[in-house]
Each structure stands twice: as C-alpha cells, then as structure tokens.
N, C-alpha and C. Protein backbone atom coordinates (compact mmCIF):
# COMPACT_ATOMS: atom_id res chain seq x y z
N UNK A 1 -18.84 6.26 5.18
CA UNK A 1 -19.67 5.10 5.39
C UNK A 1 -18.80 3.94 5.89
N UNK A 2 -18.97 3.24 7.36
CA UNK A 2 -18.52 2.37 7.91
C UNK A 2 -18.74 1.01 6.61
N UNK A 3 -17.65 0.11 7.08
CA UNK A 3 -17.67 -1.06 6.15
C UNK A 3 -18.12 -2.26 7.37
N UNK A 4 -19.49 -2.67 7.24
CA UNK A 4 -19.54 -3.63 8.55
C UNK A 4 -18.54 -5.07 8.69
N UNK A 5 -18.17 -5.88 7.41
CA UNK A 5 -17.69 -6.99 7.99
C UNK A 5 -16.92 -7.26 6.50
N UNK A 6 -16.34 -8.22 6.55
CA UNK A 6 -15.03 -8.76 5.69
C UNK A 6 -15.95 -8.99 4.28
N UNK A 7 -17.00 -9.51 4.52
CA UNK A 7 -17.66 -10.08 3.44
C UNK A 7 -18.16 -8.87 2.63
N UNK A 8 -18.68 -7.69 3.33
CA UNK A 8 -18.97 -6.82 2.37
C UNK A 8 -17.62 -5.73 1.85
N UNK A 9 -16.62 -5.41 2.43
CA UNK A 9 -15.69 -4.97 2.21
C UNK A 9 -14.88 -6.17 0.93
N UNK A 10 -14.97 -7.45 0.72
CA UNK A 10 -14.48 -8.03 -0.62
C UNK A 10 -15.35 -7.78 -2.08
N UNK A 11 -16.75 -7.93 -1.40
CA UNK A 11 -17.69 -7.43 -2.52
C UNK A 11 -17.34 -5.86 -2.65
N UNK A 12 -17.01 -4.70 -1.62
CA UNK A 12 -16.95 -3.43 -2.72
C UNK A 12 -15.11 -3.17 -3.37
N UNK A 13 -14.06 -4.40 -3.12
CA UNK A 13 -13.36 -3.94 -3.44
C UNK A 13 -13.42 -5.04 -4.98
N UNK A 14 -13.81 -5.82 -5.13
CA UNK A 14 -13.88 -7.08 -6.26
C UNK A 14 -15.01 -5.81 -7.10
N UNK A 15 -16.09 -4.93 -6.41
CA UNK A 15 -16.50 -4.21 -7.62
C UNK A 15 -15.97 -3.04 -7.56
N UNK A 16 -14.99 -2.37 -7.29
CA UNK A 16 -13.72 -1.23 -7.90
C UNK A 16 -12.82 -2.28 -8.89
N UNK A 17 -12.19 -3.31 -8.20
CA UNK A 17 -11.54 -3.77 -9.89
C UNK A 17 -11.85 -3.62 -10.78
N UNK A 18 -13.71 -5.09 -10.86
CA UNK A 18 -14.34 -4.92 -12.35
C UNK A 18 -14.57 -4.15 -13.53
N UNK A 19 -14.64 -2.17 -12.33
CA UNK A 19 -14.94 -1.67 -12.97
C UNK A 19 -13.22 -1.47 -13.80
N UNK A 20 -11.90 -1.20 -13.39
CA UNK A 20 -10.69 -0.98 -13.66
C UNK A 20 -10.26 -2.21 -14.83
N UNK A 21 -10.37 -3.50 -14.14
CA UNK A 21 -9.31 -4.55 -15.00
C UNK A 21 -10.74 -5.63 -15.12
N UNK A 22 -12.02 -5.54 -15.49
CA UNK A 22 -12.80 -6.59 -15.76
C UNK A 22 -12.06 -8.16 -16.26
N UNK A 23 -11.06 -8.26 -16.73
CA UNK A 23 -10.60 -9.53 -17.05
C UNK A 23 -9.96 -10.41 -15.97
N UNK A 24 -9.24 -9.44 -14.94
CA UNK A 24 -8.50 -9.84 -13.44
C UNK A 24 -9.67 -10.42 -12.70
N UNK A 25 -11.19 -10.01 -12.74
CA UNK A 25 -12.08 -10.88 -11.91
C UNK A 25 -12.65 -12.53 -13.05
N UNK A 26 -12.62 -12.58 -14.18
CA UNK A 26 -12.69 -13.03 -14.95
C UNK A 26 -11.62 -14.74 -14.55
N UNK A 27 -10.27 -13.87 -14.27
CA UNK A 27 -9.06 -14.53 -13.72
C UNK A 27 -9.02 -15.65 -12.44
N UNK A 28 -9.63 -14.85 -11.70
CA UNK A 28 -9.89 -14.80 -10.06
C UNK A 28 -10.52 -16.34 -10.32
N UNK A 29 -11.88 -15.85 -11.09
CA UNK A 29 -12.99 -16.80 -10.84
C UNK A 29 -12.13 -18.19 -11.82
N UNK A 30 -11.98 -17.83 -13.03
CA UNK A 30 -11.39 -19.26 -13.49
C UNK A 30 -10.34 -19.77 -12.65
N UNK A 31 -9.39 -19.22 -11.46
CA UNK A 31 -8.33 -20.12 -10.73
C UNK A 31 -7.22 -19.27 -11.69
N UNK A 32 -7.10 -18.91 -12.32
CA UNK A 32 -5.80 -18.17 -13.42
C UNK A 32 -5.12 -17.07 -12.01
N UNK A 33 -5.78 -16.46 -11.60
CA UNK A 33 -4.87 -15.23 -10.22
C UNK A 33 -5.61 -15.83 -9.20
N UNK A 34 -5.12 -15.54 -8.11
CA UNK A 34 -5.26 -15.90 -6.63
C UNK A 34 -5.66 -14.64 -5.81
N UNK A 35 -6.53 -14.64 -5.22
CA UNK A 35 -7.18 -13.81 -4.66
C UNK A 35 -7.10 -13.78 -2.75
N UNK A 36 -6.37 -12.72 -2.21
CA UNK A 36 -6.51 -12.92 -0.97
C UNK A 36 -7.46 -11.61 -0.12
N UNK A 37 -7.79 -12.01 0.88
CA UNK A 37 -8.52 -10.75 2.02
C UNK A 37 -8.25 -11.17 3.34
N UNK A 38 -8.25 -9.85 3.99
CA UNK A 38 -7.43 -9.61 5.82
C UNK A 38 -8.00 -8.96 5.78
N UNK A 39 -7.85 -8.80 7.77
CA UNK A 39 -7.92 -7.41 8.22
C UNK A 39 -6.96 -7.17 9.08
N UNK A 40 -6.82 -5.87 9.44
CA UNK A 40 -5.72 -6.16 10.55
C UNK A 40 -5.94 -4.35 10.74
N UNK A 41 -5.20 -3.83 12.14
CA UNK A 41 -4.97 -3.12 12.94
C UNK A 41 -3.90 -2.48 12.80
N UNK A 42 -3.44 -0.79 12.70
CA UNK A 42 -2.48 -0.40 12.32
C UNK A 42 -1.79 -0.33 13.95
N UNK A 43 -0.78 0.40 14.16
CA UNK A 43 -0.44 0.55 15.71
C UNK A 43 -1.11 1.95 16.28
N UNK A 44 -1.51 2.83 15.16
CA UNK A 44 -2.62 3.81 15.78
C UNK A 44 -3.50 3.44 15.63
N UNK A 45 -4.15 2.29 15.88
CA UNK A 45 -5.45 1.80 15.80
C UNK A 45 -6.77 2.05 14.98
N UNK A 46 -6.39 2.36 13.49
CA UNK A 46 -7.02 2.26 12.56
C UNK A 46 -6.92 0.69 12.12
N UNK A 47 -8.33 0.37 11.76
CA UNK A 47 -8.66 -0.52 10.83
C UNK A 47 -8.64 -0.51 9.47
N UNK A 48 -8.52 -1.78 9.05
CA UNK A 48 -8.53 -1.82 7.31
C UNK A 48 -8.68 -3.40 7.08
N UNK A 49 -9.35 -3.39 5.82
CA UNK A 49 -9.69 -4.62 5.01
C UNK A 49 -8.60 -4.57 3.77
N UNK A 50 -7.89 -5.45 3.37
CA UNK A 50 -7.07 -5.24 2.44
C UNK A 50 -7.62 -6.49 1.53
N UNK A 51 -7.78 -6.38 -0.04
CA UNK A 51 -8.10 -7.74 -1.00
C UNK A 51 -7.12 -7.43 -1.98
N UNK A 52 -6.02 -8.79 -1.91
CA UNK A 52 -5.36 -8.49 -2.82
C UNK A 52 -4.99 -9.79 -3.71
N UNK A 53 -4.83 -9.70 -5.34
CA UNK A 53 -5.09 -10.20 -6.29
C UNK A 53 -3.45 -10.19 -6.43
N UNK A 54 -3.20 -11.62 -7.02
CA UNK A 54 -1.75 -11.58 -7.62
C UNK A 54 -2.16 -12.56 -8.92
N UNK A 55 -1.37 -11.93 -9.80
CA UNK A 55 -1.39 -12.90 -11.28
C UNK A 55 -0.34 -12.65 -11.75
N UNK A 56 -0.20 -13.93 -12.32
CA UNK A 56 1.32 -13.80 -13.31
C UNK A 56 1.29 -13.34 -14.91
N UNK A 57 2.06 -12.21 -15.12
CA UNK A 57 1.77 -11.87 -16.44
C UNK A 57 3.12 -12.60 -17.45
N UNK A 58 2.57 -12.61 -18.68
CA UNK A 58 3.68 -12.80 -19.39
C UNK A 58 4.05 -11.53 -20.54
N UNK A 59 6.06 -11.27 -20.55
CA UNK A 59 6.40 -10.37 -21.06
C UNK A 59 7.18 -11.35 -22.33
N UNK A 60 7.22 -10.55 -23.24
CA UNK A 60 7.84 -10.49 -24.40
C UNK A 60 9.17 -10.15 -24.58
N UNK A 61 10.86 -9.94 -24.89
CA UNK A 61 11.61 -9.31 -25.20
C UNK A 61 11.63 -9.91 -26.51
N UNK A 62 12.95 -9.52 -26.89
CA UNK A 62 13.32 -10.30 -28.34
C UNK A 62 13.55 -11.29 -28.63
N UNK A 63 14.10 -11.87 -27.76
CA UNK A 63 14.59 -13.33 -27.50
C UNK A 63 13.75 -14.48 -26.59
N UNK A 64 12.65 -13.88 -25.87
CA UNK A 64 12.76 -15.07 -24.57
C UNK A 64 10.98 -14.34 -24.17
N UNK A 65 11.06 -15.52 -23.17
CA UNK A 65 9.44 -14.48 -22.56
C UNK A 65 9.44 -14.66 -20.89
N UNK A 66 9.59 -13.29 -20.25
CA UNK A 66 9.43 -13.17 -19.28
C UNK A 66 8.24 -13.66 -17.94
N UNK A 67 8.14 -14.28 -17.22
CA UNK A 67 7.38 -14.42 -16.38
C UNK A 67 7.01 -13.33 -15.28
N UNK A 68 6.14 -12.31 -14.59
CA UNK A 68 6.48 -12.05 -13.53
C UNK A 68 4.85 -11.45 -13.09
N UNK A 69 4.87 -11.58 -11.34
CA UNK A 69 3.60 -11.54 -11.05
C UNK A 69 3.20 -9.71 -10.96
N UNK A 70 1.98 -9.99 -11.01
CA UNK A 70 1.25 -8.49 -10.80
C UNK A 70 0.32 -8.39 -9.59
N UNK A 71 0.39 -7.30 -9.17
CA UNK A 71 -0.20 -7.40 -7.93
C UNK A 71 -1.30 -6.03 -7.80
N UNK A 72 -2.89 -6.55 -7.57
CA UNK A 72 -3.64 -5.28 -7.25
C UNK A 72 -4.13 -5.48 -5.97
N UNK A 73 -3.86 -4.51 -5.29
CA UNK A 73 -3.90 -4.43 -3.79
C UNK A 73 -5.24 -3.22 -3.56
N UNK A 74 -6.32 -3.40 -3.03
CA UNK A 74 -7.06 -2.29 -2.71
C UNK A 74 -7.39 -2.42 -1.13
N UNK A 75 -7.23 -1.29 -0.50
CA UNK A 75 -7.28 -1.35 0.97
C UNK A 75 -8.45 -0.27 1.31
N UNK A 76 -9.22 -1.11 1.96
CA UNK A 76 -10.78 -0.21 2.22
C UNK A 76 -10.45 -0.01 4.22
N UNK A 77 -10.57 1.67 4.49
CA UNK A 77 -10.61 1.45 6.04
C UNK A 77 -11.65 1.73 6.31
N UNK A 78 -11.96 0.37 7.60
CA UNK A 78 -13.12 0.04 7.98
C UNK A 78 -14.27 0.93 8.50
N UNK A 79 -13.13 2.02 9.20
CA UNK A 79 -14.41 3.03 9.81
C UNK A 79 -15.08 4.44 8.65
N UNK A 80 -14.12 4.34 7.66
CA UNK A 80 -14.71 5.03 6.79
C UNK A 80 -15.18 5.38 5.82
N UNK A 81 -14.27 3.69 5.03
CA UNK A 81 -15.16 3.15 3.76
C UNK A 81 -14.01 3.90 2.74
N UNK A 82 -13.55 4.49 3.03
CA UNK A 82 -12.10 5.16 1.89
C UNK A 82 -11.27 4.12 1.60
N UNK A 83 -11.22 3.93 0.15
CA UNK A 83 -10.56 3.41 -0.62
C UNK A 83 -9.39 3.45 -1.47
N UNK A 84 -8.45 2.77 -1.26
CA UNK A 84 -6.89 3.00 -1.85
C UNK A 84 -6.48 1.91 -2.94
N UNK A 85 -6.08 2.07 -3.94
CA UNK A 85 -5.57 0.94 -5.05
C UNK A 85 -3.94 1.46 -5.53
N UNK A 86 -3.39 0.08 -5.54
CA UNK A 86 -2.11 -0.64 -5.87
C UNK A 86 -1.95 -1.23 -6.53
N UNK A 87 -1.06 -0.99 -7.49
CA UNK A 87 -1.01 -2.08 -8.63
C UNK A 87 0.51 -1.74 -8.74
N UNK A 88 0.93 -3.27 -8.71
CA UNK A 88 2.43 -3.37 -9.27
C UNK A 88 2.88 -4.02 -10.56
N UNK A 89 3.84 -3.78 -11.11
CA UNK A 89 4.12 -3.75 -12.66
C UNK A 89 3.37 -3.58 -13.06
C-alpha cells in the first residue's frame, strides 16, 4: 500500500510507536522529546518518509546520573508502505 503524502505517513508512523513506547508520544506532545519528519530519495531512486523522535533519558550509576539521548527512527517507503524501526540506546 502506497503512502500518499508526508502527513499521512507521520500519522502511521506516530501510530506504530504508540502502540511500542505509548509514553514517547505522551513526550512528543508535552515538548519533553522532539519530533522530526523528511523525505528524501535514495540514489536508486526509492522513496522514504523517515519520523524521528529524540529524547533525553536519564541513567543512574553509583555515583552520578548520566544524561544521554534516545533515538526512535521509523522509516516508511513511500511506494510500499513497509515499515522499519530504530531505536538507539
């Protein structure tokens, strides 16, 4: 299933998160993570919509508390609606 335009390709990748990390859209919407969307052209000329979410988590050691961001990346291609997810740390 083709993805027609940017706007509906953020709505089906914002509902694959919800269903994964419901609190990261939670995030989004209060301003707490930052939310980005593109498109762009590979050099074999596939399309893709990419929405990607960065938030900063906080870690614990024994002593101190770590800062560092997290990143969920889901990339929908346009002509076929197949869906890929990324998540770092």
């Amino acid at each position: 299933m083709s993805v027609k335009d940017i706007k509906e390709a953020e709505k089906i990748a914002l509902d694959e998160i919800r269903k994964m990390k419901p609190k990261l859209i939670e995030d989004v919407e209060k301003g707490i993570a930052k939310k980005e969307i593109r498109e762009y052209k590979t050099k074999r000329d596939k399309e893709f919509y990419e929405l990607k979410i960065t938030e900063t988590i906080k870690l614990k050691s024994k002593d101190k508390e770590i800062e560092k961001p997290q990143i969920t990346i889901i990339t929908i291609n346009k002509k076929t609606g197949e869906k890929k997810i990324s998540v770092s740390g």
